[in-house]
C-alpha atoms as a PDB file:
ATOM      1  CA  UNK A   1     -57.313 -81.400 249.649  1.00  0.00           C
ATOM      2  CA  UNK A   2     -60.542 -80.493 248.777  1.00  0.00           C
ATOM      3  CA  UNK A   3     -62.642 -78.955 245.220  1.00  0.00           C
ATOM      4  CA  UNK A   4     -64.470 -76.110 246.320  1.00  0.00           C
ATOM      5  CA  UNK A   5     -65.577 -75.634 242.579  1.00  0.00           C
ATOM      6  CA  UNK A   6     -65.976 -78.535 239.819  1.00  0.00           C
ATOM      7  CA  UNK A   7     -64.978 -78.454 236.477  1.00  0.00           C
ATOM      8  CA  UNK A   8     -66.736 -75.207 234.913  1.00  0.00           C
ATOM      9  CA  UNK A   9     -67.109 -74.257 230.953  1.00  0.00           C
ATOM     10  CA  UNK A  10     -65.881 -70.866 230.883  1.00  0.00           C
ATOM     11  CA  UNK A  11     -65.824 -69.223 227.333  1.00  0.00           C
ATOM     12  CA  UNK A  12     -63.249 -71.812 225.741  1.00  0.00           C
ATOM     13  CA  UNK A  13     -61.311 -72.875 228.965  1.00  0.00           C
ATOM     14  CA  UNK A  14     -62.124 -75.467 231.942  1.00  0.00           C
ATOM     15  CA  UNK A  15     -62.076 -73.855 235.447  1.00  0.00           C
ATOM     16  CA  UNK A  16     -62.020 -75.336 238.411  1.00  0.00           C
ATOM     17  CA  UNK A  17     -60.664 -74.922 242.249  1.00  0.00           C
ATOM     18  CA  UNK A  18     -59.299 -76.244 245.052  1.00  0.00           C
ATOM     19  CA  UNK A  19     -58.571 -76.243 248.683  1.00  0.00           C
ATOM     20  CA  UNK A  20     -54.827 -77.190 249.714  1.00  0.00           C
ATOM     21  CA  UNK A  21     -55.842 -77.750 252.988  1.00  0.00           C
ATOM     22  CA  UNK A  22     -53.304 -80.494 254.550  1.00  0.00           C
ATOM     23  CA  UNK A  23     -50.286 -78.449 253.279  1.00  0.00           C
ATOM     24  CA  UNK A  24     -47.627 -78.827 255.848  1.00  0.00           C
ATOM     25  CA  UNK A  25     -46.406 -74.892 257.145  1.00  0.00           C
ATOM     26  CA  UNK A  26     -44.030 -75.595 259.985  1.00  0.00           C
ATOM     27  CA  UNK A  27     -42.672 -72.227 259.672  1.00  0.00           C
ATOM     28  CA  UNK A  28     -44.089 -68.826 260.742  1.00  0.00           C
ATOM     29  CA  UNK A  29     -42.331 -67.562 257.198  1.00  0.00           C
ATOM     30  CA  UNK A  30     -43.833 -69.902 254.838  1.00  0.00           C
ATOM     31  CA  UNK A  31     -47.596 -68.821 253.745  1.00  0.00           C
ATOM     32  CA  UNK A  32     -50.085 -71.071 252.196  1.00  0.00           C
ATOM     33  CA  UNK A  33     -50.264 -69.528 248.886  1.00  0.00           C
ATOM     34  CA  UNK A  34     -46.870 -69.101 248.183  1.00  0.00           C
ATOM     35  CA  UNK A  35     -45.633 -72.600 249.508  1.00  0.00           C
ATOM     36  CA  UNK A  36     -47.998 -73.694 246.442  1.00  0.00           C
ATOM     37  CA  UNK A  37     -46.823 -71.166 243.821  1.00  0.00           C
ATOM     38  CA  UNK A  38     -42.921 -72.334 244.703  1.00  0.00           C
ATOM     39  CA  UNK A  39     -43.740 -76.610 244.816  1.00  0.00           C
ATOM     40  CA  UNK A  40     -45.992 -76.625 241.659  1.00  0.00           C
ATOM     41  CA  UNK A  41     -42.975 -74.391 239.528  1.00  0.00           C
ATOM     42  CA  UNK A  42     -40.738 -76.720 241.074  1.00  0.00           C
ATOM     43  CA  UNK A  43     -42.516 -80.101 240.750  1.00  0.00           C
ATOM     44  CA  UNK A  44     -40.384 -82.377 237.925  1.00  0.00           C
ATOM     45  CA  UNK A  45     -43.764 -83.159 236.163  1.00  0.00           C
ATOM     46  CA  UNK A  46     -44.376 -79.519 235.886  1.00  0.00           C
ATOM     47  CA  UNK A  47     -42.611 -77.680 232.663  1.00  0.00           C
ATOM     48  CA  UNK A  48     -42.577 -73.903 233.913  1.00  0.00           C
ATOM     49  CA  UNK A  49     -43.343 -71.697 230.806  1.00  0.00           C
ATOM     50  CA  UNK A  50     -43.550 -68.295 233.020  1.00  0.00           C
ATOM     51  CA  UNK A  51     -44.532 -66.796 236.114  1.00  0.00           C
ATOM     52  CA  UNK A  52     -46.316 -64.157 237.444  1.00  0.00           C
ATOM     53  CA  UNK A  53     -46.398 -62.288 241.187  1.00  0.00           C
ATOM     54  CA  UNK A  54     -47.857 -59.131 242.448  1.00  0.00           C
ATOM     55  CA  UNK A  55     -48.799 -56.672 245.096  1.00  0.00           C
ATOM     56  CA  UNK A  56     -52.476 -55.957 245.634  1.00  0.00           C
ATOM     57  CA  UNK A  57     -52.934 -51.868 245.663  1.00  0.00           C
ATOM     58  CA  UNK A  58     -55.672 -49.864 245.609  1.00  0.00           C
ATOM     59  CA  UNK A  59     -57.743 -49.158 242.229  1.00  0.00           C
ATOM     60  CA  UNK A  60     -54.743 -46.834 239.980  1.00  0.00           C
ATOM     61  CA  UNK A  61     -51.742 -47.817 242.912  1.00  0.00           C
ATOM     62  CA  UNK A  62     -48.444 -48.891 241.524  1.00  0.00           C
ATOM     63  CA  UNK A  63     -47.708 -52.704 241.709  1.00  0.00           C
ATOM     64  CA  UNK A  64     -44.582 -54.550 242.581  1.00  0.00           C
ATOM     65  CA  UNK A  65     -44.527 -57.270 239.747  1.00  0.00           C
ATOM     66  CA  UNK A  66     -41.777 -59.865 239.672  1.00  0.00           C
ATOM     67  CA  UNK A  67     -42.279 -62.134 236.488  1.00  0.00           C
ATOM     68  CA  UNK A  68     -40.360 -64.082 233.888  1.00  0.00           C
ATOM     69  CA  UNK A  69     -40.156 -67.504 232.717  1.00  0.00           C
ATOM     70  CA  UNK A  70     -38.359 -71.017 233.783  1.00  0.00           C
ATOM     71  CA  UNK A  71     -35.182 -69.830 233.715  1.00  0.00           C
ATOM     72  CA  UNK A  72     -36.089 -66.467 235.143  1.00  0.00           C
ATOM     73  CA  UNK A  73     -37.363 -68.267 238.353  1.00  0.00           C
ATOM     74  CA  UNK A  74     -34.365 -70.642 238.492  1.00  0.00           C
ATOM     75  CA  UNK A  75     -32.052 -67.639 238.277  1.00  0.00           C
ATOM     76  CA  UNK A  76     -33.907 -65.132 241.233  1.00  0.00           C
ATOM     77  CA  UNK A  77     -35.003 -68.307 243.412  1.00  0.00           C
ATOM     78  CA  UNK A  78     -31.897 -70.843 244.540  1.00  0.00           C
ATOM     79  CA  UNK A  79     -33.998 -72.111 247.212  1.00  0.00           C
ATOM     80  CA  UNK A  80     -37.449 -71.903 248.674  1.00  0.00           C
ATOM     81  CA  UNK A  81     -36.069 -69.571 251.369  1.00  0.00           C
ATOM     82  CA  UNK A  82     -34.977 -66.818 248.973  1.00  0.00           C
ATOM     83  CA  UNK A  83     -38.072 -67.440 247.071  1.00  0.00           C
ATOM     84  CA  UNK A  84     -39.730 -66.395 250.420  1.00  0.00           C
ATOM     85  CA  UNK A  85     -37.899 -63.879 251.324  1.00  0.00           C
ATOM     86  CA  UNK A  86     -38.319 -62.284 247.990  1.00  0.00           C
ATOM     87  CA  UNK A  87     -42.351 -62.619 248.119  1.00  0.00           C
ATOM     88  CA  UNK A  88     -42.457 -61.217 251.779  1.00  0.00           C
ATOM     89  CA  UNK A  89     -39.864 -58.080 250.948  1.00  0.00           C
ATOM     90  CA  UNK A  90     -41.976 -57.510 247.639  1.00  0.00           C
ATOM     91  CA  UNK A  91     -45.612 -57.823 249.692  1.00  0.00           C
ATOM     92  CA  UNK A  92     -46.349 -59.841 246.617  1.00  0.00           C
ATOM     93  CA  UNK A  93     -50.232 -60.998 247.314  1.00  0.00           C
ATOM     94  CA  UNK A  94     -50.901 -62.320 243.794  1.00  0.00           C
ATOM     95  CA  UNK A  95     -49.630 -64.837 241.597  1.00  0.00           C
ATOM     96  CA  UNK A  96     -50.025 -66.796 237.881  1.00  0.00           C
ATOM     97  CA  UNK A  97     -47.902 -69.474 236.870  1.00  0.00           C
ATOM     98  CA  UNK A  98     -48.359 -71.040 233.244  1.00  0.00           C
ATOM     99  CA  UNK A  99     -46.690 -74.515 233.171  1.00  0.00           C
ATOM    100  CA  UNK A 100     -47.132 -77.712 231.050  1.00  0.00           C
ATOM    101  CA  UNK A 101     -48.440 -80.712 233.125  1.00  0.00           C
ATOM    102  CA  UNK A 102     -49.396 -84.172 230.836  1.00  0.00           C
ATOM    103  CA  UNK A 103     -48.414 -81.796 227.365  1.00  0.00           C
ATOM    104  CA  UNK A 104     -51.296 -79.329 228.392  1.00  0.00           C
ATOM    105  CA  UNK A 105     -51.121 -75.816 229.154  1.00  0.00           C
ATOM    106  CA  UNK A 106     -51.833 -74.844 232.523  1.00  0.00           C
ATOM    107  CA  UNK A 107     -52.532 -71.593 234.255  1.00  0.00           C
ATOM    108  CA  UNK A 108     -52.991 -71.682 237.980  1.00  0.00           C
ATOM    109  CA  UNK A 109     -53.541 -68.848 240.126  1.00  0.00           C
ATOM    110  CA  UNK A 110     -53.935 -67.567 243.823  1.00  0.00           C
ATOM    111  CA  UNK A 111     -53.434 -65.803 247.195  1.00  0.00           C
ATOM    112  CA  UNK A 112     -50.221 -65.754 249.161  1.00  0.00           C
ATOM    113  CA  UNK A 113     -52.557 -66.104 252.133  1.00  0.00           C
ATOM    114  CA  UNK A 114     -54.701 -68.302 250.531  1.00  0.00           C
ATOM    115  CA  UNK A 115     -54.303 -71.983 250.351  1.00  0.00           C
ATOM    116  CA  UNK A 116     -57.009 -71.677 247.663  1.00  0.00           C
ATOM    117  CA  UNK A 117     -55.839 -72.436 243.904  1.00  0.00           C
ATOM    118  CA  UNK A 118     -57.998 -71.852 240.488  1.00  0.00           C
ATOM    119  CA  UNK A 119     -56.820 -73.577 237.550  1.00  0.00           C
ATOM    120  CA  UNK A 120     -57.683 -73.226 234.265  1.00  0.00           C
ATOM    121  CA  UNK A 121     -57.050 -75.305 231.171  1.00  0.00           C
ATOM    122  CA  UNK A 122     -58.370 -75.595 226.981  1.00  0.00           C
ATOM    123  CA  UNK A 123     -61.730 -76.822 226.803  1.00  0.00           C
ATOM    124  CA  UNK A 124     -61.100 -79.151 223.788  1.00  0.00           C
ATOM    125  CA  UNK A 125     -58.900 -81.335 226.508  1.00  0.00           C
ATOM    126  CA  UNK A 126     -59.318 -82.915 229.451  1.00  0.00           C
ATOM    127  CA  UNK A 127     -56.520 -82.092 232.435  1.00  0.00           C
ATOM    128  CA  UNK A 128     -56.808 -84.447 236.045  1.00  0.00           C
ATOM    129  CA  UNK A 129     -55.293 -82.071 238.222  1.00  0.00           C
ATOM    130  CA  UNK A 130     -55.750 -83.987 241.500  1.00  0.00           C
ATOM    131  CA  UNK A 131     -52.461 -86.014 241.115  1.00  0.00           C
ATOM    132  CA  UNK A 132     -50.219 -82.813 240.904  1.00  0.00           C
ATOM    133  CA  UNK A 133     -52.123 -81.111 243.702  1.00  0.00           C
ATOM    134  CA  UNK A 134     -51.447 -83.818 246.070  1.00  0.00           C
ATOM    135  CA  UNK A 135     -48.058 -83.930 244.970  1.00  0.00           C
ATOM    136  CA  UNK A 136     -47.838 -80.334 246.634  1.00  0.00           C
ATOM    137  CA  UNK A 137     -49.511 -81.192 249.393  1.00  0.00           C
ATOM    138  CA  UNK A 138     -47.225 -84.273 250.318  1.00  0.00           C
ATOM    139  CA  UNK A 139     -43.948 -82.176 249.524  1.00  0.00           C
ATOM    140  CA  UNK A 140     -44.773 -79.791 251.793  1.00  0.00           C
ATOM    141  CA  UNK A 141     -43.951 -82.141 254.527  1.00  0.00           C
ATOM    142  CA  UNK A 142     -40.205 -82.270 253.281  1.00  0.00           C
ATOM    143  CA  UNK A 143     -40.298 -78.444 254.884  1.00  0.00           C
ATOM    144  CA  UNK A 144     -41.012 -79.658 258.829  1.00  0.00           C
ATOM    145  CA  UNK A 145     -38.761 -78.263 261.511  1.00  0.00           C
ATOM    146  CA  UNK A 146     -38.182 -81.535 263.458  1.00  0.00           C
ATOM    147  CA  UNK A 147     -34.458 -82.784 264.479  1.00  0.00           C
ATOM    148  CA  UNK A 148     -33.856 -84.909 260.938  1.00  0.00           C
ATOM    149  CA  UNK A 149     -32.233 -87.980 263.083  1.00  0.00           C
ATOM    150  CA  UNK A 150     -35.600 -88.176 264.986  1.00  0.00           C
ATOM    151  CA  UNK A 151     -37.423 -87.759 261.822  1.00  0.00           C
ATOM    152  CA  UNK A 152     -35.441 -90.950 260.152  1.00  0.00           C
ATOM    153  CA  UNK A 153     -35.796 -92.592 263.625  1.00  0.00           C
ATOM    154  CA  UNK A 154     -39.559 -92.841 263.311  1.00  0.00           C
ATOM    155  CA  UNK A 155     -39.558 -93.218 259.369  1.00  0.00           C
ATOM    156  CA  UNK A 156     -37.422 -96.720 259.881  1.00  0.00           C
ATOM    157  CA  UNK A 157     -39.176 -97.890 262.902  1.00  0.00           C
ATOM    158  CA  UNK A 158     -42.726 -96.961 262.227  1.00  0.00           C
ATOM    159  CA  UNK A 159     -43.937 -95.026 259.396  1.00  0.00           C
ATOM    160  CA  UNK A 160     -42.577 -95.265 256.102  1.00  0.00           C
ATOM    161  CA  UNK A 161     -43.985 -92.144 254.833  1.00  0.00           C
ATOM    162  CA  UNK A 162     -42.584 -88.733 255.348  1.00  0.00           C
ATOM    163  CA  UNK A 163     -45.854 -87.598 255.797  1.00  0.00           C
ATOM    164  CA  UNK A 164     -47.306 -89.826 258.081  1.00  0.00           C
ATOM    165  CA  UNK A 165     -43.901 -89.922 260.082  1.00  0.00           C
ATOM    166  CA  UNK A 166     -44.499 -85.623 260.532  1.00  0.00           C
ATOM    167  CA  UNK A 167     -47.840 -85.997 261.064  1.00  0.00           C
ATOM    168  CA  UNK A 168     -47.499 -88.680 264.173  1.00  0.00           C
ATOM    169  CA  UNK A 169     -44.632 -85.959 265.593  1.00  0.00           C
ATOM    170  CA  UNK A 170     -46.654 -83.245 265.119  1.00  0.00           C
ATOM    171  CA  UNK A 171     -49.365 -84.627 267.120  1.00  0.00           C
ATOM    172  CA  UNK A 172     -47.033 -86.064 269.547  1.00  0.00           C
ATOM    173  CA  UNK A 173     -45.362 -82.539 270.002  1.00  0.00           C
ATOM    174  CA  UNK A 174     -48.974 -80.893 271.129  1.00  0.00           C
ATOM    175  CA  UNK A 175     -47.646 -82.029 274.806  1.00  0.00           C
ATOM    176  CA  UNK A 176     -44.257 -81.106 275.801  1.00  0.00           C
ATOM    177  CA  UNK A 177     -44.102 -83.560 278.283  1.00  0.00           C
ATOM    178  CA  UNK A 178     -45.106 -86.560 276.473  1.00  0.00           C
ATOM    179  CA  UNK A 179     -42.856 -85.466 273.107  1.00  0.00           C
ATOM    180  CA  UNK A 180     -40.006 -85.026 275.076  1.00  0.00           C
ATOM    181  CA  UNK A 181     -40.278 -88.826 277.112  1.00  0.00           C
ATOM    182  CA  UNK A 182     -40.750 -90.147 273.720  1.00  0.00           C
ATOM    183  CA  UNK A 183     -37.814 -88.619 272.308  1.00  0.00           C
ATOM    184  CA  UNK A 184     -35.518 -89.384 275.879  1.00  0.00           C
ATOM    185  CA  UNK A 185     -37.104 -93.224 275.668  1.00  0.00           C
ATOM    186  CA  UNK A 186     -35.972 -93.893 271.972  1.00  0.00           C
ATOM    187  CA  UNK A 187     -32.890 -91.956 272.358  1.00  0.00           C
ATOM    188  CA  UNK A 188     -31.585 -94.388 275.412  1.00  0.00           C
ATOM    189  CA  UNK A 189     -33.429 -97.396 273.892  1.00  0.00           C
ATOM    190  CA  UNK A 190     -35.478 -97.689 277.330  1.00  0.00           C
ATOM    191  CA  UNK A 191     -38.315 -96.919 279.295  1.00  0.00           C
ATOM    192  CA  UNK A 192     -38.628 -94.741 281.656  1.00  0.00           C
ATOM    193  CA  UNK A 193     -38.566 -96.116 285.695  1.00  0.00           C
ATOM    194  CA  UNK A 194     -42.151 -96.346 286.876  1.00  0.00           C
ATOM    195  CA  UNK A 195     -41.614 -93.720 289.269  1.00  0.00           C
ATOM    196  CA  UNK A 196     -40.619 -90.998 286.813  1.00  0.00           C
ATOM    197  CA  UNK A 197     -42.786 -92.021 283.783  1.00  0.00           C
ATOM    198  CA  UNK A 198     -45.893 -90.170 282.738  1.00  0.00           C
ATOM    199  CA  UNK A 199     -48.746 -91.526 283.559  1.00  0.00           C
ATOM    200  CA  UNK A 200     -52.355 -90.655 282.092  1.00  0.00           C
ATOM    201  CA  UNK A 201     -55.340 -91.510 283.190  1.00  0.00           C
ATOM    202  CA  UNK A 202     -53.090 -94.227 285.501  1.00  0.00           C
ATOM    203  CA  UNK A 203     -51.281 -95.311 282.451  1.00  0.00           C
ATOM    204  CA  UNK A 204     -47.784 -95.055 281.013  1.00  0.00           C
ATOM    205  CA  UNK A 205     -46.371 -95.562 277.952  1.00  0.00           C
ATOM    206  CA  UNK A 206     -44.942 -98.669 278.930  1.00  0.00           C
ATOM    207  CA  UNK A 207     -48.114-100.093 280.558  1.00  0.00           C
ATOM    208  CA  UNK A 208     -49.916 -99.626 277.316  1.00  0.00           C
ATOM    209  CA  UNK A 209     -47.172-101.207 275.050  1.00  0.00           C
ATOM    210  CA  UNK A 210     -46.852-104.281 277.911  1.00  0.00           C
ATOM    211  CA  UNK A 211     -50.589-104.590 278.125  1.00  0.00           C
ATOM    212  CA  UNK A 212     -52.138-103.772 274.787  1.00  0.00           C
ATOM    213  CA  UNK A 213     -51.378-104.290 271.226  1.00  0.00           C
ATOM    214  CA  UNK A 214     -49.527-100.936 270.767  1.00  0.00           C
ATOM    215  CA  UNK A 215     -45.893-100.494 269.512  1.00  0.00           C
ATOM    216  CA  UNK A 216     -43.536 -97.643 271.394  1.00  0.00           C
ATOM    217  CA  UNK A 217     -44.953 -95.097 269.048  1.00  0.00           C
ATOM    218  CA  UNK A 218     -48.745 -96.288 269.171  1.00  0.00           C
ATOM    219  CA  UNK A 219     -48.256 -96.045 273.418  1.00  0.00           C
ATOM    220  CA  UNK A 220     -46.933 -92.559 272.907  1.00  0.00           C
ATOM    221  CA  UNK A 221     -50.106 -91.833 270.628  1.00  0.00           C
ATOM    222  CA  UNK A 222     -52.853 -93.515 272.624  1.00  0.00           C
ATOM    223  CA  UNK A 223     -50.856 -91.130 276.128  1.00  0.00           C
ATOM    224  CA  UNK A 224     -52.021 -88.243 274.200  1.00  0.00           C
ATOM    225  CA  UNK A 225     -55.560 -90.174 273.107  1.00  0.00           C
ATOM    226  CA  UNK A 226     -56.054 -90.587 277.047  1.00  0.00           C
ATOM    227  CA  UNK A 227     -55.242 -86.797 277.110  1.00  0.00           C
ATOM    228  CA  UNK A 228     -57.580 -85.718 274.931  1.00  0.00           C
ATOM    229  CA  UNK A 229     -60.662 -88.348 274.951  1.00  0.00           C
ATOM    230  CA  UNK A 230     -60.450 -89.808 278.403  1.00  0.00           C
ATOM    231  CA  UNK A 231     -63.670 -91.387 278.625  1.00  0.00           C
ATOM    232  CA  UNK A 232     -63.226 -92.951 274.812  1.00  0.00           C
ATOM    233  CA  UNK A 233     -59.845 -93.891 275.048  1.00  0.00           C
ATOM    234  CA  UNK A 234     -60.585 -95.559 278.666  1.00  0.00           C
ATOM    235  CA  UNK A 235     -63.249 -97.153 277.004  1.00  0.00           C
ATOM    236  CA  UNK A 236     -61.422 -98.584 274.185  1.00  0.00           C
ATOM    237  CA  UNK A 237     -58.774-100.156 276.567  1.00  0.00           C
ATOM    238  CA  UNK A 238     -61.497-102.164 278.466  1.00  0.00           C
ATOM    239  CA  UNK A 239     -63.159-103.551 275.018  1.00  0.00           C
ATOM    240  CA  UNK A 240     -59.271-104.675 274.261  1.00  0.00           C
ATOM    241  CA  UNK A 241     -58.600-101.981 272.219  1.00  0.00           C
ATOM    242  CA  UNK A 242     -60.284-102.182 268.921  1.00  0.00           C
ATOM    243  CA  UNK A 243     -59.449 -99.958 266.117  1.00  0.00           C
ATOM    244  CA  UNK A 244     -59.403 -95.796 267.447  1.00  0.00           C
END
């Protein structure tokens, strides 16, 4: 996350905006925008007072509007999916949510397409937003497409964050080849024979975890390291592998 624009006096209200920009969207049918809009109404330190969606038309166009307040939202939107598939069907571009966050009034808005959100708050107060925000961001990860057994595999063995745990998959998952010996390796709790293992840059993942300070994961990692930064990574491994 990022503020694209500080804390601004406007008339009698505080403005300010961000950039969600490590928001997790796994699937083609989640949007930026609207992932945000559904998480912050959602969020159990958020008290939804009433929402807000529309379609952008041209200047005198008619407007798709679906709006109401926290009970309203609860009612039309079981589950983040039918929220989706109600923002998509509606070609809803817009949207406003008023909530209470810390007993202050809140009024965020944005994009669908945008992972972009204004906020806006009373003057006479002060409001840290950054807390909830991230609070978005991290949920987001609870949306990932990855098998859930592999996902709880890697929490208890290596990362005990969600987040972290998608983010090492993700990266892992860039190369078919390499995801798919990790997942074989911790599935049958061994490595792979020497003449079938992947090997880059003359190294496998067993090599590495033999060799070097590097736990099953980390080898799996530093594979797609040697991938990407040959001439770093190589270097690293002769200086004994200091931080990468």
């Amino acid at each position: 996350m990022k503020i694209v624009k500080k804390t601004q006096i406007v008339y009698d209200s505080c403005v300010e905006q961000y950039e969600l920009n490590d928001l997790l969207l796994a699937r083609s049918d989640f949007t930026p925008g609207a992932i945000i809009a559904y998480l912050l109404s959602t969020n159990h330190d958020v008290k939804l007072l009433s929402f807000h969606f529309s379609e952008e038309t041209e200047i005198g166009g008619q407007r798709q509007i679906i709006a109401g307040d926290s009970s309203d939202f609860i009612f039309q939107f079981e589950t983040i999916e039918s929220f989706m598939r109600n923002i998509s069907s509606s070609n809803i571009s817009e949207w406003e949510l008023r909530f209470l966050y810390q007993n202050q009034e809140i009024v965020a808005t944005g994009r669908t397409w945008s992972s972009i959100v204004g906020v806006s708050y009373s003057a006479t107060k002060k409001a840290n937003l950054i807390p909830l925000l991230y609070a978005v961001e991290e949920k987001s990860y609870e949306y990932h497409t990855f098998d859930e057994k592999l996902v709880t595999f890697v929490l208890e063995k290596f990362e005990p964050k969600l987040k972290a745990a998608i983010k090492t998959l993700l990266k892992l998952s860039r190369y078919t080849d390499i995801f798919s010996e990790f997942i074989d390796v911790i599935k049958c709790g061994k490595w792979k024979s020497k003449y079938t293992a992947i090997s880059v840059e003359g190294f496998t993942a067993e090599q590495l975890n033999s060799n070097y300070p590097l736990s099953l994961l980390g080898a799996y990692n530093y594979l797609v390291f040697l991938r990407e930064s040959p001439k770093v990574a190589l270097e690293a491994l002769e200086k004994g592998l200091p931080r990468y």
